[in-house]
Protein backbone atom coordinates (compact mmCIF):
# COMPACT_ATOMS: atom_id res chain seq x y z
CA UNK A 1 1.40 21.25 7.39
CA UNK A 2 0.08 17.69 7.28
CA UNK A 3 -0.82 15.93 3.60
CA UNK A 4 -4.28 16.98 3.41
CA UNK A 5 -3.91 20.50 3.75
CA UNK A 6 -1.23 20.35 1.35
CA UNK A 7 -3.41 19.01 -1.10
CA UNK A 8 -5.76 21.78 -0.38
CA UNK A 9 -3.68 24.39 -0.58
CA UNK A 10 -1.96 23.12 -4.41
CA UNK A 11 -5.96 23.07 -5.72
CA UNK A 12 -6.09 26.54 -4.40
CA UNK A 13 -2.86 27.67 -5.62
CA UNK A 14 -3.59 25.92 -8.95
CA UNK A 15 -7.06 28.15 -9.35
CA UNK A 16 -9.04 24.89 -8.78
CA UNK A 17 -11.05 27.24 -6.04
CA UNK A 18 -14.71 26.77 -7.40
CA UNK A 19 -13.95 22.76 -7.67
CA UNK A 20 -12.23 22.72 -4.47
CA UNK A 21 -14.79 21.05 -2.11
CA UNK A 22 -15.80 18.19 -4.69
CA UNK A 23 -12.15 17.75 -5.01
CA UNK A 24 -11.64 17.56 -0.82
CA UNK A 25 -14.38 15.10 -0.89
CA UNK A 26 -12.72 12.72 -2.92
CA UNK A 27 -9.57 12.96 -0.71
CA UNK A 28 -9.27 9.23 0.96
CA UNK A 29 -6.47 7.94 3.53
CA UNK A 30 -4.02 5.33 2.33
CA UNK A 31 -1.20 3.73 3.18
CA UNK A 32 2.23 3.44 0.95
CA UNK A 33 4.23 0.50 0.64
CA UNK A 34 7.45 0.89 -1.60
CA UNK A 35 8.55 -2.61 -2.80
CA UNK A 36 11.69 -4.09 -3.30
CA UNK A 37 12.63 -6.76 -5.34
CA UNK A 38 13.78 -9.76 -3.16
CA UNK A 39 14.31 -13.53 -3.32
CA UNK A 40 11.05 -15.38 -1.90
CA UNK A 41 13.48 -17.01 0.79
CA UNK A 42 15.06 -13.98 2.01
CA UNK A 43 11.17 -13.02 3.54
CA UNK A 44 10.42 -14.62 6.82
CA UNK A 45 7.51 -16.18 7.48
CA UNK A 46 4.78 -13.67 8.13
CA UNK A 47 6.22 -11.03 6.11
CA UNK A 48 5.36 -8.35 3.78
CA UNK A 49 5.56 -9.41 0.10
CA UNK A 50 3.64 -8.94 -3.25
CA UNK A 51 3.81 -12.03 -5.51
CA UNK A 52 5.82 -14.95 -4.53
CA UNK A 53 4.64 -18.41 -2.83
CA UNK A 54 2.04 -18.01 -0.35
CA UNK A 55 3.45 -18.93 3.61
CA UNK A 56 0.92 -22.13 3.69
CA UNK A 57 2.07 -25.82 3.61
CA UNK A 58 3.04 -26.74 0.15
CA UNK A 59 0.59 -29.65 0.16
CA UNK A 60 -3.03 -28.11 -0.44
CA UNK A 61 -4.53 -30.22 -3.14
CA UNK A 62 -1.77 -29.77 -5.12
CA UNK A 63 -2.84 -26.95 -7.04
CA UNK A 64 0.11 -24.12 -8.01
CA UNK A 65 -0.55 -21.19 -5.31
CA UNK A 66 0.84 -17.83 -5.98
CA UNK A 67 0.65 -14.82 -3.65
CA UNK A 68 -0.94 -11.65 -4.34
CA UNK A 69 -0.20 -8.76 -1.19
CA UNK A 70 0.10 -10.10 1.70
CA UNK A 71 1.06 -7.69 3.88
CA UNK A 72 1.90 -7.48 7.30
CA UNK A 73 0.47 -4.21 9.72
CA UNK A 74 2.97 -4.68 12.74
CA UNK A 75 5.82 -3.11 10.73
CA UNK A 76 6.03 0.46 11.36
CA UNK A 77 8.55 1.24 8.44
CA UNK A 78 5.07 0.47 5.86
CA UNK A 79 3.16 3.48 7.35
CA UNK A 80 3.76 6.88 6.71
């Protein structure tokens, strides 16, 4: 039994019935990344990370860059 009929089945089982289809309609797709906390030199260039220094050239107007996700779709172990 995939996710979503999980889901459906624990609002039925939970007596959610007469809510049930507003509650399937809010149902989206994601995709789950579980952290871990690292040093930023241990990523590789084109990595996954949250947070950190960006992977840019250190000399853009000088301004203090910080990274917010950046993360990378080719690595198979980030989807399930």
């Amino acid at each position: 039994m995939g996710k979503r009929e999980q889901i459906v089945q624990l609002i039925h089982d939970s007596g959610l019935g007469r809510i049930k289809h507003t509650l399937v309609n809010l149902l989206v797709d994601s995709i789950r990344a579980k952290p871990e906390i690292c040093n930023d030199e241990e990523i590789l260039i084109g990595e996954s990370k949250l947070g950190g220094r960006p992977d840019v050239p250190t000399n853009l107007g000088g301004l203090p860059l910080r990274t917010i996700p950046s993360i990378s779709l080719l690595k198979k172990k980030l989807i399930q």
